[in-house]
PDB file of N, CA and C in Angstrom:
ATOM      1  N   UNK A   1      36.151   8.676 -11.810  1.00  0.00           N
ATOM      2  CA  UNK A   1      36.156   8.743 -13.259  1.00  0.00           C
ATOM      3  C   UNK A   1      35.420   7.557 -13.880  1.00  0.00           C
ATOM      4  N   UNK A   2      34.247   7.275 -13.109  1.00  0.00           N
ATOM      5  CA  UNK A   2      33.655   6.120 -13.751  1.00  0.00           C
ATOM      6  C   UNK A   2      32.600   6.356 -15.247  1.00  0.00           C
ATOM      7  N   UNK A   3      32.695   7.623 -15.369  1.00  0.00           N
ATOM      8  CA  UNK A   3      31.683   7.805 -16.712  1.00  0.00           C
ATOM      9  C   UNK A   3      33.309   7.774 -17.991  1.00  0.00           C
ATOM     10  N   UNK A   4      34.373   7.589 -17.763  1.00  0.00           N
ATOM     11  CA  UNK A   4      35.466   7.511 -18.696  1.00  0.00           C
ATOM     12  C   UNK A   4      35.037   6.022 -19.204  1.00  0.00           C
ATOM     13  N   UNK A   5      34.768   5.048 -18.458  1.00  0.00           N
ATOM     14  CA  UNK A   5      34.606   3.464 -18.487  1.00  0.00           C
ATOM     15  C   UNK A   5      33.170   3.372 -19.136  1.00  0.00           C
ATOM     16  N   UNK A   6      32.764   4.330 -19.031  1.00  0.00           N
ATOM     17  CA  UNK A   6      30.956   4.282 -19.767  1.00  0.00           C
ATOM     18  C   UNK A   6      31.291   4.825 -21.306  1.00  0.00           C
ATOM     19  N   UNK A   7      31.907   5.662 -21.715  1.00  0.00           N
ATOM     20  CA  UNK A   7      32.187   6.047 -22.425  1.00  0.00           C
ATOM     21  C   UNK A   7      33.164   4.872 -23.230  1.00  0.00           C
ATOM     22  N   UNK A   8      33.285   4.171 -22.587  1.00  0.00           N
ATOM     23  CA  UNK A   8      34.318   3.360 -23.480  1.00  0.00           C
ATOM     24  C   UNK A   8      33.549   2.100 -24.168  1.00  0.00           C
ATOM     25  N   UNK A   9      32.563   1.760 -23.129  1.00  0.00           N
ATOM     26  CA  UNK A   9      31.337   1.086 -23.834  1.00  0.00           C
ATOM     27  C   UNK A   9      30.869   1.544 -24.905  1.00  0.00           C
ATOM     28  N   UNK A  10      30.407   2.875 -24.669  1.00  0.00           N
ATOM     29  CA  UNK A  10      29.663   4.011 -25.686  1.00  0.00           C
ATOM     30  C   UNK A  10      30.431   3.513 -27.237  1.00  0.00           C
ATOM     31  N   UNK A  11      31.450   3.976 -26.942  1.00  0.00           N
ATOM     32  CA  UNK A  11      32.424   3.457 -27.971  1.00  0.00           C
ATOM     33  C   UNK A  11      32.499   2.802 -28.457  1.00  0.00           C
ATOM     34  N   UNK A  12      32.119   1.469 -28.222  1.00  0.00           N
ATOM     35  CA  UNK A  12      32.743   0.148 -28.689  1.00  0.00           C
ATOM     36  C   UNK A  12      31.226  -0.140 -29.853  1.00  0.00           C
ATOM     37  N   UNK A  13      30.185   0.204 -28.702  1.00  0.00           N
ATOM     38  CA  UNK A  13      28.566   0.114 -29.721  1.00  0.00           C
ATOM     39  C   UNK A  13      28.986   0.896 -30.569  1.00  0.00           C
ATOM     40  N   UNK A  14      29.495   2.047 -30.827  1.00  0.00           N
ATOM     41  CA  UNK A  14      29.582   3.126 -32.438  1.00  0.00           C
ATOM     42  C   UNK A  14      30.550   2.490 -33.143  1.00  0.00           C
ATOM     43  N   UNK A  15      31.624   1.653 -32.589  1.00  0.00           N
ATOM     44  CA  UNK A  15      32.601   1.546 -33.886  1.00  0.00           C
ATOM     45  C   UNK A  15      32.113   0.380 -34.455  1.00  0.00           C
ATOM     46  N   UNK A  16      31.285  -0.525 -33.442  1.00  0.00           N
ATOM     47  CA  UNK A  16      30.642  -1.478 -34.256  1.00  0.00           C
ATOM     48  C   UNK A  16      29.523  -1.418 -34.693  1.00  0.00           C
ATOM     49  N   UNK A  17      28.619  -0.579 -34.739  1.00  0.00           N
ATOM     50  CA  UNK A  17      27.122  -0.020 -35.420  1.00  0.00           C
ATOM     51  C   UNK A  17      28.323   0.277 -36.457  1.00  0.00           C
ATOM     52  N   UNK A  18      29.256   1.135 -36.950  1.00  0.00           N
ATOM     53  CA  UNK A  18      29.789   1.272 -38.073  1.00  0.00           C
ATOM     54  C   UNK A  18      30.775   0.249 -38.913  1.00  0.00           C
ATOM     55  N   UNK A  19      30.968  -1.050 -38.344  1.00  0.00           N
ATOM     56  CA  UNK A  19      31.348  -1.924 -38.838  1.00  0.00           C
ATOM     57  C   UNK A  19      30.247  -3.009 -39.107  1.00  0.00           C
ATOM     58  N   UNK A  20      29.107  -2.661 -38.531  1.00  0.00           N
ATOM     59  CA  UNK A  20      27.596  -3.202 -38.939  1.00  0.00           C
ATOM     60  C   UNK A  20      26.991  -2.589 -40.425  1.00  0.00           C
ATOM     61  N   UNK A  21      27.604  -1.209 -40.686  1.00  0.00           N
ATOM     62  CA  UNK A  21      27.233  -0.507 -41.541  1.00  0.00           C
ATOM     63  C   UNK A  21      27.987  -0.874 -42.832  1.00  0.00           C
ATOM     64  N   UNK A  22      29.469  -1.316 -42.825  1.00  0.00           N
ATOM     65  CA  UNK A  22      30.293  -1.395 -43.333  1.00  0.00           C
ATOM     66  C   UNK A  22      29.908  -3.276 -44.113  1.00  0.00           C
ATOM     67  N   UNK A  23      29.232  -3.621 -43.198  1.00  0.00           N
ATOM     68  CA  UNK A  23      29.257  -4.922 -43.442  1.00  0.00           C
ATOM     69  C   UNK A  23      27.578  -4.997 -44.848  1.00  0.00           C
ATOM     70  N   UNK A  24      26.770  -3.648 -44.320  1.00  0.00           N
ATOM     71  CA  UNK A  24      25.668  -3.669 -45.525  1.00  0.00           C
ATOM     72  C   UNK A  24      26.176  -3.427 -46.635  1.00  0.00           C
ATOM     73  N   UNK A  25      26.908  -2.656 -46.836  1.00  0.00           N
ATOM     74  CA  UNK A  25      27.806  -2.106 -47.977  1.00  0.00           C
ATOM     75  C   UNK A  25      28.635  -2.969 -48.865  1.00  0.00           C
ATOM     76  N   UNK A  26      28.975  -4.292 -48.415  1.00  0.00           N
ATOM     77  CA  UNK A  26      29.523  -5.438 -48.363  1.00  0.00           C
ATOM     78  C   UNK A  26      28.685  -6.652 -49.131  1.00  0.00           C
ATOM     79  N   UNK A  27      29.342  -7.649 -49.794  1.00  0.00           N
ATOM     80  CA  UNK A  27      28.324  -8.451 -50.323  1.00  0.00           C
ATOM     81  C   UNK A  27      28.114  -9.232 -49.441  1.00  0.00           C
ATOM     82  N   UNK A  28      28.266  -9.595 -48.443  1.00  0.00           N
ATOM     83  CA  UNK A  28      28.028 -10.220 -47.211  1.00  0.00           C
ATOM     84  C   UNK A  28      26.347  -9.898 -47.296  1.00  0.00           C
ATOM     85  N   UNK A  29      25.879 -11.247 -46.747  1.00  0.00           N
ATOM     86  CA  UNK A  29      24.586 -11.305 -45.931  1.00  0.00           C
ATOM     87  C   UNK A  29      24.277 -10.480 -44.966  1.00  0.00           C
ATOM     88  N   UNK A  30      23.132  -9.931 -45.021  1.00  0.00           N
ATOM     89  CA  UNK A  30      22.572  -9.131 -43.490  1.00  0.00           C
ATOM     90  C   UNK A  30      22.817 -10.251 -42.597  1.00  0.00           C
ATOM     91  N   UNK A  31      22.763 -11.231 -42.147  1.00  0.00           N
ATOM     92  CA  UNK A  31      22.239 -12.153 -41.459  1.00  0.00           C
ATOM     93  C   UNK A  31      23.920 -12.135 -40.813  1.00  0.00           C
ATOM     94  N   UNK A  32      24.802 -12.169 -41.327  1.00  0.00           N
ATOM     95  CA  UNK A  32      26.341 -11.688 -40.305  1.00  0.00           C
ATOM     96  C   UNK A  32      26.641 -10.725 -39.707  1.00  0.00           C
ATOM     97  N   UNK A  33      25.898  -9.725 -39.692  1.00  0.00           N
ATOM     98  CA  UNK A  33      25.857  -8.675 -39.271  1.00  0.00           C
ATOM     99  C   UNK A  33      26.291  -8.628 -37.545  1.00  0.00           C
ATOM    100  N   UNK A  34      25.113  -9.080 -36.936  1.00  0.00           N
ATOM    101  CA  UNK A  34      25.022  -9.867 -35.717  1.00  0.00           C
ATOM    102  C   UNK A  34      26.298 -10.449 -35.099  1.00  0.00           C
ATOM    103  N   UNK A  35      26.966 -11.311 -36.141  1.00  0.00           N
ATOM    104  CA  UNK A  35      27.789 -11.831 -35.603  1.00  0.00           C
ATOM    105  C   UNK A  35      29.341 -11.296 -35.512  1.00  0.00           C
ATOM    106  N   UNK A  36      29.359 -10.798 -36.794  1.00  0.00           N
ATOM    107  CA  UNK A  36      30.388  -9.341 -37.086  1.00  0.00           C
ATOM    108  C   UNK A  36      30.217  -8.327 -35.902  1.00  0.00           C
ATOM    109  N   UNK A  37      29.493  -7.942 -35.909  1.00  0.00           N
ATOM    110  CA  UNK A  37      29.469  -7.126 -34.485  1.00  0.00           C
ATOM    111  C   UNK A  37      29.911  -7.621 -33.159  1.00  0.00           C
ATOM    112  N   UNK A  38      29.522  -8.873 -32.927  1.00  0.00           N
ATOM    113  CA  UNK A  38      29.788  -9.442 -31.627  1.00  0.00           C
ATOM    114  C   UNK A  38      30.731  -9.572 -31.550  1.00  0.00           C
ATOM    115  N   UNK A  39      31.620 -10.316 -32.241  1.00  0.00           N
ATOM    116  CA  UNK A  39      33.140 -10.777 -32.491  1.00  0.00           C
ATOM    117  C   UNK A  39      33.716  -9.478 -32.743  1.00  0.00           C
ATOM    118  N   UNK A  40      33.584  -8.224 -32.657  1.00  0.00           N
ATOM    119  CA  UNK A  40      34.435  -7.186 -33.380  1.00  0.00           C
ATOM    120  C   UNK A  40      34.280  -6.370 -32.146  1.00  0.00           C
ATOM    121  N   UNK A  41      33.024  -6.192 -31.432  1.00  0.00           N
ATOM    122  CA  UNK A  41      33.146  -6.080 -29.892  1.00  0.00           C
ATOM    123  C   UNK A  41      33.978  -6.326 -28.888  1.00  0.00           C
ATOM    124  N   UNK A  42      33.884  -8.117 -29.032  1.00  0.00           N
ATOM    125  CA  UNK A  42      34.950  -8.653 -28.245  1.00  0.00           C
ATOM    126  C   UNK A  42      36.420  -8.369 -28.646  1.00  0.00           C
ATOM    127  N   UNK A  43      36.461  -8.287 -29.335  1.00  0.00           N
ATOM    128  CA  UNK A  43      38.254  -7.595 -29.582  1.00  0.00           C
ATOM    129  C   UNK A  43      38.452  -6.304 -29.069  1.00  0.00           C
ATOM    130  N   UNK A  44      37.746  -6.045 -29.564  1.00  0.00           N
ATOM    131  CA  UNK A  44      37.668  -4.144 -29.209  1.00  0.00           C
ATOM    132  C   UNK A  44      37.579  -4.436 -27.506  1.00  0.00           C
ATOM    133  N   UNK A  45      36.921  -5.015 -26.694  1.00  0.00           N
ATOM    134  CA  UNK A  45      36.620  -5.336 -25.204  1.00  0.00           C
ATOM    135  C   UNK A  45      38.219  -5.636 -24.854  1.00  0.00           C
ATOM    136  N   UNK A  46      38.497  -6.718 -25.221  1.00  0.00           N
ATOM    137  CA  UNK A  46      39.958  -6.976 -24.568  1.00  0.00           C
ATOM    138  C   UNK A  46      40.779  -5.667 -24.936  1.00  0.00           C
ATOM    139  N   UNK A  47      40.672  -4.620 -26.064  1.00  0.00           N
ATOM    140  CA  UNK A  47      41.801  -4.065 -26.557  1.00  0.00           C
ATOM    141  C   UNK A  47      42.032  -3.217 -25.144  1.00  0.00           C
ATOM    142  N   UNK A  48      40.214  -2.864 -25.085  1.00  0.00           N
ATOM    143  CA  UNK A  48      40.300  -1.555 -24.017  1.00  0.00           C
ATOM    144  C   UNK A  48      40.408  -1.883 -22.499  1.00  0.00           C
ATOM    145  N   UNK A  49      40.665  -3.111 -22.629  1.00  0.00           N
ATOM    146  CA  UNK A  49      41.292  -3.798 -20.849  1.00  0.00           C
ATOM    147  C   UNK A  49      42.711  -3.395 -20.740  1.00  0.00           C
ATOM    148  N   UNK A  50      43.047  -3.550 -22.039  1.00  0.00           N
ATOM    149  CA  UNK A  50      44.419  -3.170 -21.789  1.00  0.00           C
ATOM    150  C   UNK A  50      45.137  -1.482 -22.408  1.00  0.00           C
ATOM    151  N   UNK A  51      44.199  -0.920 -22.823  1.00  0.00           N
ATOM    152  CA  UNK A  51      44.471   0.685 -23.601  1.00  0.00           C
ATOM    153  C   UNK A  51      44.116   1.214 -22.403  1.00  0.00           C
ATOM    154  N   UNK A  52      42.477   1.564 -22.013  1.00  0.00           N
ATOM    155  CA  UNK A  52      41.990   2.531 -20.808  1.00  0.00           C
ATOM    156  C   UNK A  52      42.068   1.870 -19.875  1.00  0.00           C
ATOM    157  N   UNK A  53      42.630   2.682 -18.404  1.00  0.00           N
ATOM    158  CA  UNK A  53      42.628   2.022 -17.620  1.00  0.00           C
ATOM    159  C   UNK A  53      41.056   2.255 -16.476  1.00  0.00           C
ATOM    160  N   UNK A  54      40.304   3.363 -17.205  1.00  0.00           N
ATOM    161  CA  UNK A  54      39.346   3.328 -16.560  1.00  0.00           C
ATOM    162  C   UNK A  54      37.795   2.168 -17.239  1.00  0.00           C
ATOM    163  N   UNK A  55      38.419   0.937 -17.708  1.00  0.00           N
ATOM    164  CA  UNK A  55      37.572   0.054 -18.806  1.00  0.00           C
ATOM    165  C   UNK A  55      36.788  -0.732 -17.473  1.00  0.00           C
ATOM    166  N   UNK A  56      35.735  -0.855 -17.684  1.00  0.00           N
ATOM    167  CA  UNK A  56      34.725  -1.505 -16.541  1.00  0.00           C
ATOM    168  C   UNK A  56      34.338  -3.013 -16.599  1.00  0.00           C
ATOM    169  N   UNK A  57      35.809  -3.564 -16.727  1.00  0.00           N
ATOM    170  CA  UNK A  57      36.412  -4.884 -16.689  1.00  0.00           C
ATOM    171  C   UNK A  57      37.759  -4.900 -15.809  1.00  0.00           C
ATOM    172  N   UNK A  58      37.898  -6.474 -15.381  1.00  0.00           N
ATOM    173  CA  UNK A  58      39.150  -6.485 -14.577  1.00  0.00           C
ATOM    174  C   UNK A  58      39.825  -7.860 -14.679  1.00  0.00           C
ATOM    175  N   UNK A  59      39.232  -8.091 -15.761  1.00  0.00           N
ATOM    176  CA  UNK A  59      40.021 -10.102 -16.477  1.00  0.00           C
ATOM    177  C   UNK A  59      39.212  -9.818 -17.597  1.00  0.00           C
ATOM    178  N   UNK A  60      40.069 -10.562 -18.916  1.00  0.00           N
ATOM    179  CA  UNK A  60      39.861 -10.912 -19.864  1.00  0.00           C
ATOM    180  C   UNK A  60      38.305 -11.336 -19.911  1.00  0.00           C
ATOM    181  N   UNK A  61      37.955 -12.429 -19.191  1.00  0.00           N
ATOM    182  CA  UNK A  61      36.611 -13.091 -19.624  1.00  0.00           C
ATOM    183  C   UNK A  61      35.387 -11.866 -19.610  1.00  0.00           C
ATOM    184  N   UNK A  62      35.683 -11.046 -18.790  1.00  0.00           N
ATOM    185  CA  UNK A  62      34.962  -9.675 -18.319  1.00  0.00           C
ATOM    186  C   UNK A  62      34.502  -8.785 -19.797  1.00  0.00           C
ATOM    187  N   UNK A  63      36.264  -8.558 -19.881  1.00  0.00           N
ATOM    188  CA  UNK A  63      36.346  -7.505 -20.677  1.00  0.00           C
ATOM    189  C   UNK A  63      35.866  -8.166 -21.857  1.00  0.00           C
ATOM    190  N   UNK A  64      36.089  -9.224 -22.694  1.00  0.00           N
ATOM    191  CA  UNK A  64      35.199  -9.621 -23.881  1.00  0.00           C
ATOM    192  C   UNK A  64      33.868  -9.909 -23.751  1.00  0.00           C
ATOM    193  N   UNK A  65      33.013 -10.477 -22.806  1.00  0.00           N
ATOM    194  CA  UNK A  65      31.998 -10.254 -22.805  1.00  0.00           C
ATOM    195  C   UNK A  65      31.365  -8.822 -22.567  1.00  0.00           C
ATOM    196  N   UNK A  66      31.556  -7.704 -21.965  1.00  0.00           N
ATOM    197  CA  UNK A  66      31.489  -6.359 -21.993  1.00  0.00           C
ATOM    198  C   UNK A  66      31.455  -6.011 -23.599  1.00  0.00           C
ATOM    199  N   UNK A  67      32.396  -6.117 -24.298  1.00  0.00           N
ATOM    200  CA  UNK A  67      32.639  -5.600 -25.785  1.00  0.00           C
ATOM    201  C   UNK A  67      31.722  -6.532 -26.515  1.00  0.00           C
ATOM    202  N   UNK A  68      31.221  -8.028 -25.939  1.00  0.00           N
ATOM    203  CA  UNK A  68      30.348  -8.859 -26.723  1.00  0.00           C
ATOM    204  C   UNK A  68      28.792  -7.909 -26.751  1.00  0.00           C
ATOM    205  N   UNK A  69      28.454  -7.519 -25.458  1.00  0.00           N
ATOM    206  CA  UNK A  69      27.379  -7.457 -25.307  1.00  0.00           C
ATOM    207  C   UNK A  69      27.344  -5.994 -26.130  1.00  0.00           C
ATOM    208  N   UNK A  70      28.240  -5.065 -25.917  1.00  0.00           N
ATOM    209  CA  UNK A  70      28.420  -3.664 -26.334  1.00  0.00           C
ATOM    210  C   UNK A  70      28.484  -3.523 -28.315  1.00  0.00           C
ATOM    211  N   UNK A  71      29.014  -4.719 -28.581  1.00  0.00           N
ATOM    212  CA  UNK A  71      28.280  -5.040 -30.353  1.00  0.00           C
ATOM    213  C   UNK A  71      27.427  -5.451 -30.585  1.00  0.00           C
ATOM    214  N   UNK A  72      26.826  -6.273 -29.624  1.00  0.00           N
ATOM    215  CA  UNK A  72      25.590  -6.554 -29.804  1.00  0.00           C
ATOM    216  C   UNK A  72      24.399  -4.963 -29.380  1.00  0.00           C
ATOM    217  N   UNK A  73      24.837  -4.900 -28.864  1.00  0.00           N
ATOM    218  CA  UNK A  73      23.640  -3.634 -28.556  1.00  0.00           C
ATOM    219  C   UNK A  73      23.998  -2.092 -29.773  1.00  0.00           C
ATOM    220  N   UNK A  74      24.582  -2.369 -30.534  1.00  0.00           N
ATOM    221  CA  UNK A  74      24.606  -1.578 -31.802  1.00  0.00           C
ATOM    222  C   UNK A  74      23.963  -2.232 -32.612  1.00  0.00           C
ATOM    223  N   UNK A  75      23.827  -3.299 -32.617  1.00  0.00           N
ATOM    224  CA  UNK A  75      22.584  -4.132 -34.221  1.00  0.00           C
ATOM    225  C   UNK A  75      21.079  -4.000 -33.615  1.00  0.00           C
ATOM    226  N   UNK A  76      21.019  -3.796 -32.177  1.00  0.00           N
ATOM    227  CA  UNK A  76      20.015  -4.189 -31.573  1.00  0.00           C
ATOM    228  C   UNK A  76      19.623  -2.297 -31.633  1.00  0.00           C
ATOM    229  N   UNK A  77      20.605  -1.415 -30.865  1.00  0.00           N
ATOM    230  CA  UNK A  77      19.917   0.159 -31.227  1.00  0.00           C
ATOM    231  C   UNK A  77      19.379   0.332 -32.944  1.00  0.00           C
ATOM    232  N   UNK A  78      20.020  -0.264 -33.919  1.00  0.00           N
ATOM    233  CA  UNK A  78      19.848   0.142 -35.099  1.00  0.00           C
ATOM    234  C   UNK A  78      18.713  -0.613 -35.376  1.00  0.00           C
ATOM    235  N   UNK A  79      18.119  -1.603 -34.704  1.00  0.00           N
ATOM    236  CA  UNK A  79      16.837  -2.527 -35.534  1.00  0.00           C
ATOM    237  C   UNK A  79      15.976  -1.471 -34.609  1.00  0.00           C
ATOM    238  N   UNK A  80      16.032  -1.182 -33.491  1.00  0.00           N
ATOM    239  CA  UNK A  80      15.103  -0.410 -32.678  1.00  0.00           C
ATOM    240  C   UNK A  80      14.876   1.177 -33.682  1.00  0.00           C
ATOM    241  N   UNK A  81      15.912   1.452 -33.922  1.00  0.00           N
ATOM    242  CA  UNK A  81      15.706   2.519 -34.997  1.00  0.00           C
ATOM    243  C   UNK A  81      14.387   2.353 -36.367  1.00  0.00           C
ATOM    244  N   UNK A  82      15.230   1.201 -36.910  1.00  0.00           N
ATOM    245  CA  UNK A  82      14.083   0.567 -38.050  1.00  0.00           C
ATOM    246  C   UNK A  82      13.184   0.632 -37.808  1.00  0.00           C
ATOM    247  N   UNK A  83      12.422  -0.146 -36.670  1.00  0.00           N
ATOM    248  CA  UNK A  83      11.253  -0.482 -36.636  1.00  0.00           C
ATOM    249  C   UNK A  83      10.141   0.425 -36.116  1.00  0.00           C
ATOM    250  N   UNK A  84      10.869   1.776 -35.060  1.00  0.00           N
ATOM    251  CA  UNK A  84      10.078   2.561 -34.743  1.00  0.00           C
ATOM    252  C   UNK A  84       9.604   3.696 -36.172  1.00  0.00           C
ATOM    253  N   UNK A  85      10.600   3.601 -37.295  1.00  0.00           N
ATOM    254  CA  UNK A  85      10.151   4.393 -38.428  1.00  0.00           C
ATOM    255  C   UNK A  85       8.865   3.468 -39.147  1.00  0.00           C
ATOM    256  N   UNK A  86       8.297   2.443 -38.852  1.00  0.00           N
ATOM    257  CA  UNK A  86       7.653   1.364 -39.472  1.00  0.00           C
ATOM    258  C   UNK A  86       6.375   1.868 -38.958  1.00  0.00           C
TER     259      UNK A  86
END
């Protein structure tokens, strides 16, 4: 059941591409965006160390960097979006 643990990645990039979205909408700076995501990753990373047990982490330090990198790669799909419409 290792595509359950892929899927949970999957996850973590959409809820934070939509808390990236949430944050334009916001009087907040674009420029937090980035960092809002990362930090909102990593929570979400530890949550799902301990919610799914099929999460493709196995210690804390794992599982937040997993959810770090997995918010980061939602600001990073959405600029790749931008720029190919350019």
């Amino acid at each position: 059941m290792e595509f359950m643990g892929l899927a949970g990645v999957a996850a973590i990039s959409v809820i934070c591409w939509l808390a990236g979205e949430a944050v334009k909408l916001s009087p907040l700076e674009d420029k937090w965006i980035p960092v809002i995501c990362g930090a909102f990753g990593g929570l979400l990373g530890l949550l799902g160390m301990r919610v799914m047990p099929e999460f493709p982490a196995g210690d804390m330090m794992s599982a937040a960097a997993v959810g770090i990198v997995s918010g980061l790669a939602a600001t990073g799909a959405d600029q790749i979006g931008k720029q190919m419409k350019k």
